[in-house]
C-alpha atoms as a PDB file:
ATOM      1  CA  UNK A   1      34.525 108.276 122.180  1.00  0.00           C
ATOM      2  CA  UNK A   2      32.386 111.199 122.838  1.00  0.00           C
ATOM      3  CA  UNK A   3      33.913 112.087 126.062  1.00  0.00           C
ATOM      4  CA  UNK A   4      37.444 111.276 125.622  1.00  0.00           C
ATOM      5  CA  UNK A   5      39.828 113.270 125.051  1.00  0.00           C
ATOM      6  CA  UNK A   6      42.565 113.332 122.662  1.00  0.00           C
ATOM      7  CA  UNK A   7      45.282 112.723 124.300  1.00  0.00           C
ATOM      8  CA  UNK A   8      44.072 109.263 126.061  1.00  0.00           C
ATOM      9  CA  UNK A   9      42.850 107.813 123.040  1.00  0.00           C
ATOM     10  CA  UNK A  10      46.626 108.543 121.725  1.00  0.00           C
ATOM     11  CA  UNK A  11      48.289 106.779 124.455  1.00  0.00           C
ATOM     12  CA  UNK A  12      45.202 103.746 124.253  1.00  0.00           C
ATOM     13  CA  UNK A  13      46.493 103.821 120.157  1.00  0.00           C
ATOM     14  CA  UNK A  14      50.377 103.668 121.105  1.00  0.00           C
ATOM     15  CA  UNK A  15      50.157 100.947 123.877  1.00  0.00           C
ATOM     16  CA  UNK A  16      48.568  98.834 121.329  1.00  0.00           C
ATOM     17  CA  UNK A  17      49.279  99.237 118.158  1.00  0.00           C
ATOM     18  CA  UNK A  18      53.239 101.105 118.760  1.00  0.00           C
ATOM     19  CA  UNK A  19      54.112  99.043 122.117  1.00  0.00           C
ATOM     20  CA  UNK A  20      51.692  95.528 122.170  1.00  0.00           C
ATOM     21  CA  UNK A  21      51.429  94.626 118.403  1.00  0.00           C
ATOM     22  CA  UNK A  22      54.437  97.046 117.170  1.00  0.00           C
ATOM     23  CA  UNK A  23      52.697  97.751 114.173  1.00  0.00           C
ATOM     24  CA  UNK A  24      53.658 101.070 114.368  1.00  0.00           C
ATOM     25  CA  UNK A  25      56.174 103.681 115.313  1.00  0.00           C
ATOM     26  CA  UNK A  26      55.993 104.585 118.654  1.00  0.00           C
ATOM     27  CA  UNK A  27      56.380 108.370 117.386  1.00  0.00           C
ATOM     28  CA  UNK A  28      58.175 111.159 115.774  1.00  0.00           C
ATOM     29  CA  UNK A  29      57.499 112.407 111.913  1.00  0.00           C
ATOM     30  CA  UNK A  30      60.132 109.892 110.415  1.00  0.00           C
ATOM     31  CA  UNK A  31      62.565 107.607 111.149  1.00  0.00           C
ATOM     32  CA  UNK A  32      64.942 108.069 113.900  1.00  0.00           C
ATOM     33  CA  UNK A  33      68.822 107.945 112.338  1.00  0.00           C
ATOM     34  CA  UNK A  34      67.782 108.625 108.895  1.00  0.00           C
ATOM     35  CA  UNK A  35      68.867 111.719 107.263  1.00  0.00           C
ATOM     36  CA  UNK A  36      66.372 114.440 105.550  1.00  0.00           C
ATOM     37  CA  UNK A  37      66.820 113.912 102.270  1.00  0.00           C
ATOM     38  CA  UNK A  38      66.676 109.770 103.137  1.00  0.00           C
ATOM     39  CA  UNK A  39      63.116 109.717 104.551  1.00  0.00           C
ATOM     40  CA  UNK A  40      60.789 108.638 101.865  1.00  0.00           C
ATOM     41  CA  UNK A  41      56.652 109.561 101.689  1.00  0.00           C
ATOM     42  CA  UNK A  42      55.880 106.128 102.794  1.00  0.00           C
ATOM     43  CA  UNK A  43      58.185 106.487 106.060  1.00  0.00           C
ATOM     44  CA  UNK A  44      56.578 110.169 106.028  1.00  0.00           C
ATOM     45  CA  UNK A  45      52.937 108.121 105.449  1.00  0.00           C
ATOM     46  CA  UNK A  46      53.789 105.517 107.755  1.00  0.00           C
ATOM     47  CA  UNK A  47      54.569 107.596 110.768  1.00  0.00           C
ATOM     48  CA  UNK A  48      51.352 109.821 110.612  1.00  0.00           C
ATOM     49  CA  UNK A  49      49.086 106.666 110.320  1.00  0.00           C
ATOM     50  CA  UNK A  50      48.281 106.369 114.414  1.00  0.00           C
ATOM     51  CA  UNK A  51      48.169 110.323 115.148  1.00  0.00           C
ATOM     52  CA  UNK A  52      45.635 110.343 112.349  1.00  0.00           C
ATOM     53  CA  UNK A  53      43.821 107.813 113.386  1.00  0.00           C
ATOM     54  CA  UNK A  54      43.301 108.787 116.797  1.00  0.00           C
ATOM     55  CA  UNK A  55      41.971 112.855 115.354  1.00  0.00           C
ATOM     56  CA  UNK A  56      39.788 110.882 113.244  1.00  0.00           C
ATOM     57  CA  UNK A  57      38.202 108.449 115.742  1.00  0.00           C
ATOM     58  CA  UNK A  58      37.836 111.182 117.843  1.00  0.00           C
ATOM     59  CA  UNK A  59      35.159 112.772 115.233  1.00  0.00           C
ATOM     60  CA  UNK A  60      33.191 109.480 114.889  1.00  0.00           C
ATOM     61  CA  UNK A  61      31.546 109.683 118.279  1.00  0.00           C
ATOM     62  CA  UNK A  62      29.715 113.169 118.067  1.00  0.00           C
ATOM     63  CA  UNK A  63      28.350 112.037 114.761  1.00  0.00           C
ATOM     64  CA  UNK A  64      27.114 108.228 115.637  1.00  0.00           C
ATOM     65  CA  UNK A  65      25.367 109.877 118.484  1.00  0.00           C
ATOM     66  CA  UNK A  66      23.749 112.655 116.372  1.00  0.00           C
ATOM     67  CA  UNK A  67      22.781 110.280 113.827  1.00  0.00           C
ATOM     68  CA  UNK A  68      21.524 107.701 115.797  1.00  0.00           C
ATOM     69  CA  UNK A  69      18.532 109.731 117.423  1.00  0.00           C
ATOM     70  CA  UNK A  70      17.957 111.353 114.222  1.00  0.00           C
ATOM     71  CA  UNK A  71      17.547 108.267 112.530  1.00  0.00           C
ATOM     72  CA  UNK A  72      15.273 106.961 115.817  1.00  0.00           C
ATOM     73  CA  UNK A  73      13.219 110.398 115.386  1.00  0.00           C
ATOM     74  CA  UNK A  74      13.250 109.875 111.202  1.00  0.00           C
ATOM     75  CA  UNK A  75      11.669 106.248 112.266  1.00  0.00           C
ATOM     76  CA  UNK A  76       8.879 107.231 114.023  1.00  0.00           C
ATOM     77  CA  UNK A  77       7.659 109.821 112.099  1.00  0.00           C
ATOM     78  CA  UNK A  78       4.156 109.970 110.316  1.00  0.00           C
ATOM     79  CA  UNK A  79       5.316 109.671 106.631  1.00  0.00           C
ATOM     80  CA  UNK A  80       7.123 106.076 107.749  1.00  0.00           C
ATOM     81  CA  UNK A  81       4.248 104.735 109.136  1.00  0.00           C
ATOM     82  CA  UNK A  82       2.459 105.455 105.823  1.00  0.00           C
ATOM     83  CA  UNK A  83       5.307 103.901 104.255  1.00  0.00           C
ATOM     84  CA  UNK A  84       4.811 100.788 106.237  1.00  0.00           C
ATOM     85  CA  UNK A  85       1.301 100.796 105.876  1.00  0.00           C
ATOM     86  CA  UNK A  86       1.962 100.747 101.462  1.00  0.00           C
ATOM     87  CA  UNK A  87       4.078  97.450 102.339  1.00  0.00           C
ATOM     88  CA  UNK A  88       7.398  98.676 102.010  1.00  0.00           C
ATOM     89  CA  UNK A  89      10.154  96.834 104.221  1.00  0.00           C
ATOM     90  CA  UNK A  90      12.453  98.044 106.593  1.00  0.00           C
ATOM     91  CA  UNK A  91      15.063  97.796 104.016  1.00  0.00           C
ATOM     92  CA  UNK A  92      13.347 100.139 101.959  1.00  0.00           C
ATOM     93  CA  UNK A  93      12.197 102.648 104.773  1.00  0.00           C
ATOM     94  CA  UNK A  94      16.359 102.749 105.536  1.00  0.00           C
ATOM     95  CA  UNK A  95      17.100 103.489 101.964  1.00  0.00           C
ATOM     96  CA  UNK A  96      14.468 105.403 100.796  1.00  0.00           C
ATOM     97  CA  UNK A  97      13.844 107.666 103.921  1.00  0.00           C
ATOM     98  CA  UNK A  98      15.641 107.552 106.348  1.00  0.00           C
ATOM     99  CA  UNK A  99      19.671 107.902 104.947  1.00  0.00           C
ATOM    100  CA  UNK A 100      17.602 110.655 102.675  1.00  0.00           C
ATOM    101  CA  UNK A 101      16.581 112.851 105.815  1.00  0.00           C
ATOM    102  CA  UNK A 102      19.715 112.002 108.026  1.00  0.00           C
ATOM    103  CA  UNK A 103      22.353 112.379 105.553  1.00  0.00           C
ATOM    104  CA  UNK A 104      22.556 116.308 105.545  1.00  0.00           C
ATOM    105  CA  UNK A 105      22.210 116.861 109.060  1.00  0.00           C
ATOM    106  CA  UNK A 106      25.171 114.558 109.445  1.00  0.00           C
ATOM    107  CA  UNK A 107      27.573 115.882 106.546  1.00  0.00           C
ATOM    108  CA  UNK A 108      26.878 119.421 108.009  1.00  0.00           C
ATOM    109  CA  UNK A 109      28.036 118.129 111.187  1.00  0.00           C
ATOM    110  CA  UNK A 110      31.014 116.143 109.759  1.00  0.00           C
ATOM    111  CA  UNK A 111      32.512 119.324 108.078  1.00  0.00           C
ATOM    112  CA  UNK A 112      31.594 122.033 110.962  1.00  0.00           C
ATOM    113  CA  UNK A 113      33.942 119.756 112.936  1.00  0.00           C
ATOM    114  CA  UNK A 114      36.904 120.504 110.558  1.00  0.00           C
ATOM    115  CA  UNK A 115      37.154 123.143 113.077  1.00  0.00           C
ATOM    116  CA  UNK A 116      37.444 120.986 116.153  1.00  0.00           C
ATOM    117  CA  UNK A 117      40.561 118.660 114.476  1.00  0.00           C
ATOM    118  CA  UNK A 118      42.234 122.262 115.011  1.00  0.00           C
ATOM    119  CA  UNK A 119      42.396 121.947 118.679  1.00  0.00           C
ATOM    120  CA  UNK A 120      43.353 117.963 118.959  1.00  0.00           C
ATOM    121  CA  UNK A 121      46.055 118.601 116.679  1.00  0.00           C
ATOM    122  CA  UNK A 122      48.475 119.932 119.648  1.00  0.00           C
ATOM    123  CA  UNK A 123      47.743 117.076 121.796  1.00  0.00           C
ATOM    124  CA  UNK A 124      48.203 114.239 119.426  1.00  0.00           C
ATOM    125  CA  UNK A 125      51.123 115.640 118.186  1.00  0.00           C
ATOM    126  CA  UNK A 126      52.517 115.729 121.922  1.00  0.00           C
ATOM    127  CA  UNK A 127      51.696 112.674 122.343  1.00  0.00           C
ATOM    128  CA  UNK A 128      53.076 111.219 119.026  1.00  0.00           C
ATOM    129  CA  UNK A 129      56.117 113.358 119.148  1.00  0.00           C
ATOM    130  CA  UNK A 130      55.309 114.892 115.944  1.00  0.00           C
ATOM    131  CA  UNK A 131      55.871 118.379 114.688  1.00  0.00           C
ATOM    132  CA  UNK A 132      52.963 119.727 113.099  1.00  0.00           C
ATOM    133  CA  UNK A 133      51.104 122.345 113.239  1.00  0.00           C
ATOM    134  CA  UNK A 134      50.109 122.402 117.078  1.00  0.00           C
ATOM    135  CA  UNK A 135      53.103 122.649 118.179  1.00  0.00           C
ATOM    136  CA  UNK A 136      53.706 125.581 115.620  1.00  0.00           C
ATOM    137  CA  UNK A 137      51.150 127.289 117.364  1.00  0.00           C
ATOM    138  CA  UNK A 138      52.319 126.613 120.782  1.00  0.00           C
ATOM    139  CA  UNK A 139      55.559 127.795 120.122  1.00  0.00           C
ATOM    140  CA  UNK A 140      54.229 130.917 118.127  1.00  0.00           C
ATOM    141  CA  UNK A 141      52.302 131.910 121.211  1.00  0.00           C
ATOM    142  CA  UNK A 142      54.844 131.479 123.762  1.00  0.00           C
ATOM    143  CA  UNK A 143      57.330 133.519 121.752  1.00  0.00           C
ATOM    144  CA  UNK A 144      54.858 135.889 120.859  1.00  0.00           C
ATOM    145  CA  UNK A 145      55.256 135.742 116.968  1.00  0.00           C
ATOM    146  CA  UNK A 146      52.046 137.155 116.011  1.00  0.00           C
ATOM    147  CA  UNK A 147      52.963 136.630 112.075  1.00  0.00           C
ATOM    148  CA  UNK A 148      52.642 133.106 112.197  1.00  0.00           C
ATOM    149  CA  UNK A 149      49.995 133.072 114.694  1.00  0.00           C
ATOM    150  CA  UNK A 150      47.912 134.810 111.963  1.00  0.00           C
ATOM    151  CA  UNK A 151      49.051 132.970 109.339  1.00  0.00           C
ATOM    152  CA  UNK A 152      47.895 129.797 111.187  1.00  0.00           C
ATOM    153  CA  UNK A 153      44.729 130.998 112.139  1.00  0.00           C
ATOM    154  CA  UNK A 154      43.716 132.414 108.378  1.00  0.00           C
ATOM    155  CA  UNK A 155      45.115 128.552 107.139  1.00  0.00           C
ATOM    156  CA  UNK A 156      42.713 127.617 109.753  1.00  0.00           C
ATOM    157  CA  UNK A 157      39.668 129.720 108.463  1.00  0.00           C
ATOM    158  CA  UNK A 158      40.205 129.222 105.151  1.00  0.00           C
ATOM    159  CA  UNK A 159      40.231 124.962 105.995  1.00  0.00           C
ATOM    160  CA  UNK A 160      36.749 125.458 107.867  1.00  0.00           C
ATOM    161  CA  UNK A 161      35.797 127.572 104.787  1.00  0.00           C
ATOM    162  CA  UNK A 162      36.557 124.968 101.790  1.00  0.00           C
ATOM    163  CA  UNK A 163      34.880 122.103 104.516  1.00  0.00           C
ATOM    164  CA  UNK A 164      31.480 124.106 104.654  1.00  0.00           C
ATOM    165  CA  UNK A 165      31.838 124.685 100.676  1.00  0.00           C
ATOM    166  CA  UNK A 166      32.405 120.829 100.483  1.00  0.00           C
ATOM    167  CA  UNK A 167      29.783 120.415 102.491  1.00  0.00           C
ATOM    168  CA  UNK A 168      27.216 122.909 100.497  1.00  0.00           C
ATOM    169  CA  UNK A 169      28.128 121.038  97.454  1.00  0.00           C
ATOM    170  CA  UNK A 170      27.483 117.753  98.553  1.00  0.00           C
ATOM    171  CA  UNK A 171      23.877 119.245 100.063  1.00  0.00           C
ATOM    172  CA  UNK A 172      22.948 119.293  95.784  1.00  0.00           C
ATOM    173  CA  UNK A 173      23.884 115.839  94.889  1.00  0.00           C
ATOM    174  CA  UNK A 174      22.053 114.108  98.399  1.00  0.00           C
ATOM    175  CA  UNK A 175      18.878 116.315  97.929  1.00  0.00           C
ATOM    176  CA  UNK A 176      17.583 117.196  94.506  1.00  0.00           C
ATOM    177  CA  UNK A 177      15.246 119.899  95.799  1.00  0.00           C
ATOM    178  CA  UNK A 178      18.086 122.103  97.024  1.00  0.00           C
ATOM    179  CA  UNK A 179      19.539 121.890  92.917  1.00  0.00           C
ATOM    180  CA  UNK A 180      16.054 123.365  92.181  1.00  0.00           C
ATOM    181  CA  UNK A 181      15.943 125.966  94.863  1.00  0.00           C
ATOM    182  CA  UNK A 182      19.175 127.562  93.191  1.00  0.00           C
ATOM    183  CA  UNK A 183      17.231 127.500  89.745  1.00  0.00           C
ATOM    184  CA  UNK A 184      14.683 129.305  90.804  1.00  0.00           C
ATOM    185  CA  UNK A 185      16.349 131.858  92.522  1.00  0.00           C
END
């Protein structure tokens, strides 16, 4: 998943679960035939379900990789083998070390790549036939209408801004020294 790209994990996703199982539409936003004011949120919900599967499985690789040799690193480091040496059981080490020391690194890694679902968007929705916000931006740029090409981009910034604020938040709940660094401050 790390090294594919987004447009061939959209086709893998429509072969199977549009064409083999026909679970799902094979694209567009809604229902072909049905008017506007006809299309319901569930037809809306039902016909975003495979483009937003494949942006999101596209995020999962980068962070089982990065959290995988953090967690090996976390593992052999001194303070576990003290840990081990009290008695405690792997169980514990997981719980009580481990998810503690990986867990920030990874959320800070989950919401800097709000930024990256910005430039899978125009693939998926070519290959999904949906009309989104890519292909806003495509067709802003090739008819040079810098307006909404700046509008876009500051929607953009301020997304990446309110995922690194989400992120900073979370930091205080996962890791009770960073609430008492702001205290003292």
């Amino acid at each position: 998943l790390q090294s594919a790209p987004t447009f061939w994990i959209g086709l893998i996703a429509l072969s199977l679960f549009a064409v083999k199982l026909q679970w799902f539409p094979i694209g567009l936003a809604a229902p072909m035939g049905k008017m506007a004011e006809e299309v319901t949120i569930g037809d809306r919900i039902y016909h975003m379900i495979l483009p937003a599967m494949t942006l999101s499985v596209l995020g999962i690789g980068k962070i089982t990789l990065y959290t995988r040799q953090k967690f090996i690193e976390i593992m052999n480091c001194e303070f576990i083998l003290f840990a081990k040496a009290r008695g405690e059981t792997t169980m514990q080490l997981v719980m009580r070390h481990a998810i503690r020391n990986i867990a920030i690194p990874a959320i800070t890694l989950q919401f800097a790549s709000f930024s990256e679902l910005f430039g899978g968007i125009a693939l998926a929705e070519t290959v999904f036939s949906y009309p989104g916000l890519g292909s806003a931006v495509t067709s802003a740029g090739l008819s040079a209408d810098v307006p909404l090409l700046l509008g876009i981009a500051v929607f953009s910034a301020c997304f990446v801004f309110v995922g690194n604020l989400c992120a900073n938040i979370s930091y205080i709940f996962l890791d009770p020294r960073i609430k008492e660094g702001m205290a003292h401050e």
